[in-house]
N, C-alpha and C. Protein backbone atom coordinates (compact mmCIF):
# COMPACT_ATOMS: atom_id res chain seq x y z
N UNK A 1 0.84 -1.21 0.00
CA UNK A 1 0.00 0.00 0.00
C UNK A 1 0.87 1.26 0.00
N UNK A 2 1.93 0.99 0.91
CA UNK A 2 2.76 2.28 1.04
C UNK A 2 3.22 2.75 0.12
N UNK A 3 4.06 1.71 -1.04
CA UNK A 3 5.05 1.88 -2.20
C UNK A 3 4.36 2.16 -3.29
N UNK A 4 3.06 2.14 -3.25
CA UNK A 4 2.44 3.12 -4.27
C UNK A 4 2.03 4.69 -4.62
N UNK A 5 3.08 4.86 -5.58
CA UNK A 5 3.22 6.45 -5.44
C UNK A 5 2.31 6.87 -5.86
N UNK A 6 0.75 6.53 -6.82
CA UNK A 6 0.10 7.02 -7.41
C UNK A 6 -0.66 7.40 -6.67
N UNK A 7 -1.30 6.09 -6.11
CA UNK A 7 -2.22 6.14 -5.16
C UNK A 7 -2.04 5.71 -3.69
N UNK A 8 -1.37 7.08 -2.72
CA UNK A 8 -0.75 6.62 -1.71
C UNK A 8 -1.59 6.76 -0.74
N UNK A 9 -1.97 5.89 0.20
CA UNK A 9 -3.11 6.31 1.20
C UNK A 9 -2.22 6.53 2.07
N UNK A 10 -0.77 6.64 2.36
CA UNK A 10 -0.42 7.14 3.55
C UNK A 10 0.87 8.42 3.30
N UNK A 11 0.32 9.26 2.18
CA UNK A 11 0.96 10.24 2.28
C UNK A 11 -0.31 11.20 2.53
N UNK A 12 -1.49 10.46 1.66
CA UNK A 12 -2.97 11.03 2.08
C UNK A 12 -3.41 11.20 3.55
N UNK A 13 -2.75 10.01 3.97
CA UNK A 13 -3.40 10.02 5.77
C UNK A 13 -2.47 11.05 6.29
N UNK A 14 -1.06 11.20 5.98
CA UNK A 14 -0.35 12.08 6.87
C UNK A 14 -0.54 13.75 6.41
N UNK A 15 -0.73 13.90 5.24
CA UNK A 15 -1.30 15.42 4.61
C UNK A 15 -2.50 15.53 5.30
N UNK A 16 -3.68 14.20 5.46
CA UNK A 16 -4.95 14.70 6.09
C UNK A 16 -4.79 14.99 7.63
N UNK A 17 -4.04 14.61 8.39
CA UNK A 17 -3.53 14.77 10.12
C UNK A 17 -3.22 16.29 10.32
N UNK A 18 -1.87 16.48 9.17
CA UNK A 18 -1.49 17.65 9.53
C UNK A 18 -2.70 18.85 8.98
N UNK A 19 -3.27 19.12 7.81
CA UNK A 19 -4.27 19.44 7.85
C UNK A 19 -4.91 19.85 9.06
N UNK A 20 -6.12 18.41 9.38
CA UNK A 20 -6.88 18.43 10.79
C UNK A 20 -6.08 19.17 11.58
N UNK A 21 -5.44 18.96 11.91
CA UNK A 21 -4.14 19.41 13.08
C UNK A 21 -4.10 20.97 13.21
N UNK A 22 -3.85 21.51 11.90
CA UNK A 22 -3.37 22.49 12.34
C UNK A 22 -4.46 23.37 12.01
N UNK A 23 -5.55 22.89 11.37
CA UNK A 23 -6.87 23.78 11.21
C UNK A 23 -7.75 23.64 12.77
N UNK A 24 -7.34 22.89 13.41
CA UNK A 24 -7.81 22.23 15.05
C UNK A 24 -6.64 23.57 15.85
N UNK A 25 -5.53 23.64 15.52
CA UNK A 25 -4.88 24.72 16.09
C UNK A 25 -5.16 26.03 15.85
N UNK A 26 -5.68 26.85 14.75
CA UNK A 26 -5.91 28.04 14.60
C UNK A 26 -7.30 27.93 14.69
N UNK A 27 -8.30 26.78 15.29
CA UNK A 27 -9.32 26.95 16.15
C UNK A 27 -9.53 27.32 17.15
N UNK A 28 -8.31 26.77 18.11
CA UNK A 28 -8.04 27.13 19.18
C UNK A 28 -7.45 28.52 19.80
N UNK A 29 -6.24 29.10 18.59
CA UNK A 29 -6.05 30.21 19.00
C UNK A 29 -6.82 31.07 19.16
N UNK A 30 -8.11 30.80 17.89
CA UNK A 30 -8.58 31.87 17.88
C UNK A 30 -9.87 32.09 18.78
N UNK A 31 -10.09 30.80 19.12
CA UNK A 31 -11.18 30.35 20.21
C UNK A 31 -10.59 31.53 21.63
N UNK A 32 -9.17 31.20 21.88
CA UNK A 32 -8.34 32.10 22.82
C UNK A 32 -8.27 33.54 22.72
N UNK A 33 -8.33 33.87 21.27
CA UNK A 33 -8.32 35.38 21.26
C UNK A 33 -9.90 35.79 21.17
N UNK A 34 -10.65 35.37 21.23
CA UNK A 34 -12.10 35.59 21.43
C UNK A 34 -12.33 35.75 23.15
N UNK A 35 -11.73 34.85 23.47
CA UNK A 35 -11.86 35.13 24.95
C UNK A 35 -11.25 35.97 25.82
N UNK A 36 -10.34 35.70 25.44
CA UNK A 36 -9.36 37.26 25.90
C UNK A 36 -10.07 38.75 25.76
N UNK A 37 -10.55 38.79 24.27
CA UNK A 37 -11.00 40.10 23.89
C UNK A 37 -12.80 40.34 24.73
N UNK A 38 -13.37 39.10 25.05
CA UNK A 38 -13.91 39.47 25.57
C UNK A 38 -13.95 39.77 27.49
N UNK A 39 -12.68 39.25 27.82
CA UNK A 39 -12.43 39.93 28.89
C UNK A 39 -12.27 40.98 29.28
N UNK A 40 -11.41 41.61 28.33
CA UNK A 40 -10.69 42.98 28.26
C UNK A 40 -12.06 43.89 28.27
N UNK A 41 -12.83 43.66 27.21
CA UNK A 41 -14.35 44.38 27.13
C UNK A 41 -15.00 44.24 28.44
N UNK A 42 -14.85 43.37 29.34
CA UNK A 42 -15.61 43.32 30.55
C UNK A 42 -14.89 43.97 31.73
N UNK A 43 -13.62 43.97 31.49
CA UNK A 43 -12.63 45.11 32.69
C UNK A 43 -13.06 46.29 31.95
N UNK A 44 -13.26 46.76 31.25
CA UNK A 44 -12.82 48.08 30.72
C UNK A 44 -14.38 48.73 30.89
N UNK A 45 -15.35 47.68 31.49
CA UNK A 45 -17.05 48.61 31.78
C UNK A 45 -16.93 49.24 32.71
């Protein structure tokens, strides 16, 4: 399965991880900067 360059399901699986991965990470940051900003808005009433 591996040594097929055409149709590689595990260059597919590791492009699809990092993908997930790092679209799961700039979820999170930004999940973080949402929260932050709405703190700041709640000190600053």
């Amino acid at each position: 399965m591996c040594f097929d360059p055409v149709n590689n399901p595990c260059t597919t699986g590791i492009i699809f991880a990092l993908t997930t991965s790092s679209v799961f990470a700039i979820v999170v940051i930004l999940g973080k900067l949402l929260l932050a900003a709405i703190f700041v808005i709640q000190i600053k009433k």
